[in-house]
Protein backbone atom coordinates (compact mmCIF):
# COMPACT_ATOMS: atom_id res chain seq x y z
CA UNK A 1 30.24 193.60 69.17
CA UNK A 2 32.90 192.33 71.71
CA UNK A 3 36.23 193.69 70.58
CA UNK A 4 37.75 189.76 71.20
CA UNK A 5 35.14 189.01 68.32
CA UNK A 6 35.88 188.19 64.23
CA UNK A 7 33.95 191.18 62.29
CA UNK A 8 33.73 188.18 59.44
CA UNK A 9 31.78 186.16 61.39
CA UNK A 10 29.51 188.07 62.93
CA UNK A 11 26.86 187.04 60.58
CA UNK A 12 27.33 183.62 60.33
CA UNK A 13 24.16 181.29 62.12
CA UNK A 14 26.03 179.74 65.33
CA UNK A 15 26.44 176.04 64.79
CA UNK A 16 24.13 173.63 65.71
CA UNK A 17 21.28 176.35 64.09
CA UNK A 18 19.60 173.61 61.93
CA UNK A 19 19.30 170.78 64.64
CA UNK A 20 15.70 172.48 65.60
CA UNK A 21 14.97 171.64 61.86
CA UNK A 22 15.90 168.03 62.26
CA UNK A 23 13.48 167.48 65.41
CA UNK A 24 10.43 168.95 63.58
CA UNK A 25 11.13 166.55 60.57
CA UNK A 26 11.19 163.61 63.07
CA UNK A 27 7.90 164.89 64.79
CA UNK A 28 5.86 165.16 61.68
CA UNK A 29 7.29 161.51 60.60
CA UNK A 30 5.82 160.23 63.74
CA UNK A 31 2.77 162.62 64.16
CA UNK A 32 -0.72 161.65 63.01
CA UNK A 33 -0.33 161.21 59.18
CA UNK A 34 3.37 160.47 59.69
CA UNK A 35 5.07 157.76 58.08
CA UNK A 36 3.44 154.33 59.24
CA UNK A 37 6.84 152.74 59.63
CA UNK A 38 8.52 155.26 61.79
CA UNK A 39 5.22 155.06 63.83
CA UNK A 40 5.36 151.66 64.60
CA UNK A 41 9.03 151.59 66.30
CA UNK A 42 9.38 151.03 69.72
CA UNK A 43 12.99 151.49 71.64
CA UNK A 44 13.21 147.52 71.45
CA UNK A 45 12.85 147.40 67.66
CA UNK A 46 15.28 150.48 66.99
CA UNK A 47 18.16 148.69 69.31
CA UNK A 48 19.65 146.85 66.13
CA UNK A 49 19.84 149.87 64.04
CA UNK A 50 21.31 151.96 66.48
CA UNK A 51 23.83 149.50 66.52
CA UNK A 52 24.56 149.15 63.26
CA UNK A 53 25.11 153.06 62.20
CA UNK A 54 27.44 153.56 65.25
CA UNK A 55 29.07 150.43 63.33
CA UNK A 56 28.79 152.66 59.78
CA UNK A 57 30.11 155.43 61.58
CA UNK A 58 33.44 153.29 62.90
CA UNK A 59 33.55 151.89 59.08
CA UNK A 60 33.14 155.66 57.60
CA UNK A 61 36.05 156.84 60.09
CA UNK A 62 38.20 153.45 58.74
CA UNK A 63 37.51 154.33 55.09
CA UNK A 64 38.78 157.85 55.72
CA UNK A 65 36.32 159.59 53.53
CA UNK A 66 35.06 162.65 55.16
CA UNK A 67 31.63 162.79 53.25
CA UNK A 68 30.61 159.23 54.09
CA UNK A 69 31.89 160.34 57.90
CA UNK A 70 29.27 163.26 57.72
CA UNK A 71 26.31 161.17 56.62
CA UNK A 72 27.11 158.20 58.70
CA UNK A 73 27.23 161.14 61.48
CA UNK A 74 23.35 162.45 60.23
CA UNK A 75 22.18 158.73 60.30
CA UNK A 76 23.43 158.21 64.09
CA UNK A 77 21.98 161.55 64.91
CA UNK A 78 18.57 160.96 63.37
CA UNK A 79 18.81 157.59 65.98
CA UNK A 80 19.15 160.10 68.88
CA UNK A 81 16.29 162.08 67.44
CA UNK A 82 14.18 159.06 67.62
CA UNK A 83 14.72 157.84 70.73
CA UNK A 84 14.22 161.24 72.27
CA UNK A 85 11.12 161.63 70.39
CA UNK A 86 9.38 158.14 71.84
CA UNK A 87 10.89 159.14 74.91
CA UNK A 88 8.60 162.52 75.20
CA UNK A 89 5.57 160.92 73.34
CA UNK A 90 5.61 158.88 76.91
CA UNK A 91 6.20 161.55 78.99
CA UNK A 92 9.74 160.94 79.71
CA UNK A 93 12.26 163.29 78.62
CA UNK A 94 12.26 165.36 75.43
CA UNK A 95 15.42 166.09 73.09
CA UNK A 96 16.07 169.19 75.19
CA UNK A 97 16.73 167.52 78.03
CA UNK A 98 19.03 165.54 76.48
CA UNK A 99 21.10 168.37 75.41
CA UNK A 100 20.58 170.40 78.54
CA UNK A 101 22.14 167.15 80.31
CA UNK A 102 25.28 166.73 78.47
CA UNK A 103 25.96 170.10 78.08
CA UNK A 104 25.98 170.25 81.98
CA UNK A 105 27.50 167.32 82.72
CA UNK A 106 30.77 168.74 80.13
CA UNK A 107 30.79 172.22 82.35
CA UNK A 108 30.56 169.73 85.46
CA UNK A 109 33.62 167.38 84.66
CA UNK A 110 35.85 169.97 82.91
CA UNK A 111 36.41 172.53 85.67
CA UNK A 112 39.79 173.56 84.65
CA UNK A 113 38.02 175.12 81.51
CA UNK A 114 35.01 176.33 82.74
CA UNK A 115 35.81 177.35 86.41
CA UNK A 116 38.49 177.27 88.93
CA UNK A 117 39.89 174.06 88.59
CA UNK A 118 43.09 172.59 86.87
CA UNK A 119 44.95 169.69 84.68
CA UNK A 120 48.01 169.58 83.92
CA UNK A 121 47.76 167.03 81.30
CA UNK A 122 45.08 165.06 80.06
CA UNK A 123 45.76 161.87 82.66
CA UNK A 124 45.08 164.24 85.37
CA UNK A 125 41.76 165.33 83.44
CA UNK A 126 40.68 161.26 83.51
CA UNK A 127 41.39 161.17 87.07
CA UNK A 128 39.44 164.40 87.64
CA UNK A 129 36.73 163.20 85.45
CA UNK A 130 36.29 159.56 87.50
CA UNK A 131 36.50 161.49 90.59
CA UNK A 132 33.62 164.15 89.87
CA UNK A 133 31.60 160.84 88.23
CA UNK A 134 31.98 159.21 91.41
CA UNK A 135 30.85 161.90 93.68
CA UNK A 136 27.69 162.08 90.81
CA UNK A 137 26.97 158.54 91.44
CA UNK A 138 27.45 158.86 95.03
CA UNK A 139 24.37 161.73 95.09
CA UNK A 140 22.04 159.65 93.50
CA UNK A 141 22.70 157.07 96.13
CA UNK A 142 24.14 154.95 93.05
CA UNK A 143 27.14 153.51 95.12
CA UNK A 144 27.85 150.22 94.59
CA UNK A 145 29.87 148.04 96.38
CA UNK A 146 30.49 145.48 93.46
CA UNK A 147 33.98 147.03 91.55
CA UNK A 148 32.62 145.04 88.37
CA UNK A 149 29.55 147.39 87.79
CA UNK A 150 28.85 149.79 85.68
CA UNK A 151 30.57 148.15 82.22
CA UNK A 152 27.72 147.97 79.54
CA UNK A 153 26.46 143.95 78.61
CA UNK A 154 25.85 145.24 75.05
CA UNK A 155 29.75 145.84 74.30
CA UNK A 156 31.31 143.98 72.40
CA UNK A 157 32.95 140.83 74.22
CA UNK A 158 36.51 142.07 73.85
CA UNK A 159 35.65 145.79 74.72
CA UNK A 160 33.78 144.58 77.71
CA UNK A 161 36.53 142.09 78.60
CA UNK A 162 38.90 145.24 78.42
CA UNK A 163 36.33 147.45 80.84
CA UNK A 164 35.95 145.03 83.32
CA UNK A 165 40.02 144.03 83.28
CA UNK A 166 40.67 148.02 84.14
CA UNK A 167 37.81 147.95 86.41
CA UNK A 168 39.45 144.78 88.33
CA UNK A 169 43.10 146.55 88.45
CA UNK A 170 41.61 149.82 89.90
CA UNK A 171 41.25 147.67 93.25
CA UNK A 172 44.36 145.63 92.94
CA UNK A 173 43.37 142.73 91.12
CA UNK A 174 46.16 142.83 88.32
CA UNK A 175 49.84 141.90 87.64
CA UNK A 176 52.52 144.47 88.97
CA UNK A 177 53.93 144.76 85.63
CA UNK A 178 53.46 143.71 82.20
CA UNK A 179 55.83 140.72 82.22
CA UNK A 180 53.56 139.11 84.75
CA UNK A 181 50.45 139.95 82.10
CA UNK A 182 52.41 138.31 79.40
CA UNK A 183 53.42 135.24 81.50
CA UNK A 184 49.55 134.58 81.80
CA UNK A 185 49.12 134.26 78.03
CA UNK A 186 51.86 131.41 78.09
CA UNK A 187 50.39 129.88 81.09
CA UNK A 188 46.55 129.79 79.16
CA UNK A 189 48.68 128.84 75.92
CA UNK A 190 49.89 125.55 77.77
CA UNK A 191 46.83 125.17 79.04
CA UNK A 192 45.09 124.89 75.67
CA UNK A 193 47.65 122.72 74.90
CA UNK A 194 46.17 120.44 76.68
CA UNK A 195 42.94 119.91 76.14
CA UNK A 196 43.59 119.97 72.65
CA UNK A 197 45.87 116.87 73.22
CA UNK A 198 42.72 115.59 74.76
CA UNK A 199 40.68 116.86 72.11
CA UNK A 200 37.97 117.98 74.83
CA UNK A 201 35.54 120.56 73.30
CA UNK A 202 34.80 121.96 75.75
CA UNK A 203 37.70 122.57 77.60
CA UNK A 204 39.38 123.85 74.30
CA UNK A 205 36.21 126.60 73.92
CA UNK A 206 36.98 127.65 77.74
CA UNK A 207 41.31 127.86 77.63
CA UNK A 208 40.12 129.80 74.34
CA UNK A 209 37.80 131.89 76.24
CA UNK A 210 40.66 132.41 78.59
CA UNK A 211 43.82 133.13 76.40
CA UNK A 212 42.09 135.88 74.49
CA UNK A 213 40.76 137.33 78.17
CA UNK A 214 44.55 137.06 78.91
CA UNK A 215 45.39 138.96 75.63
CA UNK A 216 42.63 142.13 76.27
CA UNK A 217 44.35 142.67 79.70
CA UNK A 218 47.92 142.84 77.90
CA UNK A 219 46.37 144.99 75.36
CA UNK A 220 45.42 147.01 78.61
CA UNK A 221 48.57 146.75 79.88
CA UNK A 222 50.11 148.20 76.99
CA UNK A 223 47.75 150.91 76.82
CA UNK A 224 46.35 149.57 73.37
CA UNK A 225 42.19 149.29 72.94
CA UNK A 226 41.75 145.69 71.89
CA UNK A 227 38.64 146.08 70.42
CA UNK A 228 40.10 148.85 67.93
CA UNK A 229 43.37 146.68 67.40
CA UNK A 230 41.77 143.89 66.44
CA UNK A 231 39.52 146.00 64.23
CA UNK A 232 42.60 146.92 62.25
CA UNK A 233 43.79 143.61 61.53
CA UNK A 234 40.58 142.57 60.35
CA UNK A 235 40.52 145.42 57.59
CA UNK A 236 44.37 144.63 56.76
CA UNK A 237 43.56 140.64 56.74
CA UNK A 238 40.32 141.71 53.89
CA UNK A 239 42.56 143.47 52.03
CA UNK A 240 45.21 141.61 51.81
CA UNK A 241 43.26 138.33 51.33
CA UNK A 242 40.94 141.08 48.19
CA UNK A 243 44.84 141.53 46.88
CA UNK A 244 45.28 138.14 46.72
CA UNK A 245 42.15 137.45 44.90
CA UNK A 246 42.48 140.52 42.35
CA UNK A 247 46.10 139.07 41.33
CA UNK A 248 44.61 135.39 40.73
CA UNK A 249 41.48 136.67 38.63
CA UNK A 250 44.36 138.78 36.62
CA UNK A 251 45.59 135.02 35.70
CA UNK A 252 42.28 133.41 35.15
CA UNK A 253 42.33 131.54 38.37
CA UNK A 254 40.70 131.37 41.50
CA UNK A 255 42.06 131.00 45.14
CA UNK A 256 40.57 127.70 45.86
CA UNK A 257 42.67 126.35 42.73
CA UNK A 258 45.63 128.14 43.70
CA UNK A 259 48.54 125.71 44.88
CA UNK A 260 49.36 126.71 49.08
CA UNK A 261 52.95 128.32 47.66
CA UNK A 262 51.76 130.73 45.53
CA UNK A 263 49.04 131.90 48.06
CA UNK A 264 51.31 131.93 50.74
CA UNK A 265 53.85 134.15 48.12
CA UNK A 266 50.81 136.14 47.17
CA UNK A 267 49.99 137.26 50.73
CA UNK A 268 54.01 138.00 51.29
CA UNK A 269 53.48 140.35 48.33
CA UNK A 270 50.37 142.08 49.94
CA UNK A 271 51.93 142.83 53.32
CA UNK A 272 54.30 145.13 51.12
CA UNK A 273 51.87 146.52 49.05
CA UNK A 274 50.78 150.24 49.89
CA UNK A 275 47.39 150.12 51.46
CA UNK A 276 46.01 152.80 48.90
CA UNK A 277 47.74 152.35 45.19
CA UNK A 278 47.47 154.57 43.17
């Protein structure tokens, strides 16, 4: 035993031990005499549900309960597993590859731990980590000349707007500072204006389209993930609108009988109200 080593743990299975165990479940379910269902998936017809547990994961994380976290975390996981699996059933890759490829590709882009290199703080590990994905891309021959690649269709429209926004200042297509960024809202503001004066559909679905593209790039701007921001409002809007409910129902009434003051006091009421009582 290394002197540098903790006697206590020395017995103690490394972690990760059990993910072997995890594979061989998903191989029987999809072996001969598997489970039916889990044999009929394809990639296409597993897209929605990897989808939605990344989205239980995000929820899990929100609701701050650790056990729900760590399940959400096995059901994302077992997605993985899946994949993989059809993946090698076709020749492809197998789950080991997988691993063996991350776990490379960390060593590669974090030389300041694992070799020579060094960051002072972590923007100069982003920088280092574009620069070392750039050189990867460039020795696959997977150079493009289009600065717009490379941001995922299947993200979400604002966290796509926000990718492609950063992608666009990188070559110095962006305001020089923020008050620029926040001029453009008022400009697409005034501009909505408009064609709601002219009550044009369409026109009002485009300077809509365009004021909350304006709004992602301030978000960039300000160094805030829209996306994530906007995921927080939603949760504080549900439960302040759930508080405003509960307190009716308390009274016997319901919100669509409830007179526009005392909803409007009732919502005051929530924004002060601790977001856990006890």
């Amino acid at each position: 035993m290394a002197l540098s080593e903790d006697p206590s743990k020395a017995s103690l299975p490394a972690p990760g031990h059990s993910f072997s165990s995890l594979v061989s479940v998903m191989q029987k379910l999809l072996d001969p005499g598997g489970c039916p269902w889990d044999q009929e998936q394809t990639l296409a017809s597993l897209r929605p549900y990897l989808i939605e547990e990344c989205a239980e994961v995000l929820d899990a994380i929100e609701m701050g309960q650790p056990s729900d976290h760590c399940e959400e975390l096995g059901d994302l996981l077992m997605q993985i597993v899946f994949h993989a699996q059809i993946r090698q059933a076709e020749g492809a890759f197998s789950i080991d590859d997988v691993i063996a490829g991350i776990r490379e590709k960390l060593i590669r882009r974090h030389p300041h731990v694992f070799s020579d290199g060094s960051a002072a703080d972590a923007d100069e590990v982003l920088v280092q980590w574009e620069a070392i994905k750039l050189e990867e891309k460039k020795a696959r021959g997977q150079i493009s000349t289009r600065a717009l690649d490379g941001v995922p269709v299947a993200l979400s429209p604002l966290a796509r707007a926000q990718a492609l926004s950063k992608k666009a200042a990188k070559v110095g297509f962006d305001w020089p500072d923020i008050a620029g960024c926040r001029a453009k809202i008022d400009e697409e503001l005034s501009e909505l204006d408009v064609a709601m004066a002219a009550n044009d559909h369409d026109s009002i679905a485009e300077e809509l389209g365009d004021l909350m593209f304006a709004t992602v790039s301030l978000a960039r701007k300000l160094k805030c993930n829209a996306d994530m921001s906007l995921r927080d409002t939603i949760t504080k809007f549900v439960r302040r609108f759930e508080y405003i409910e509960s307190s009716l129902e308390s009274q016997g009434q319901r919100v669509e009988d409830a007179e526009a003051s005392e909803l409007d006091r009732l919502w005051n009421e929530a924004k002060i109200t601790p977001k856990n009582p006890q």
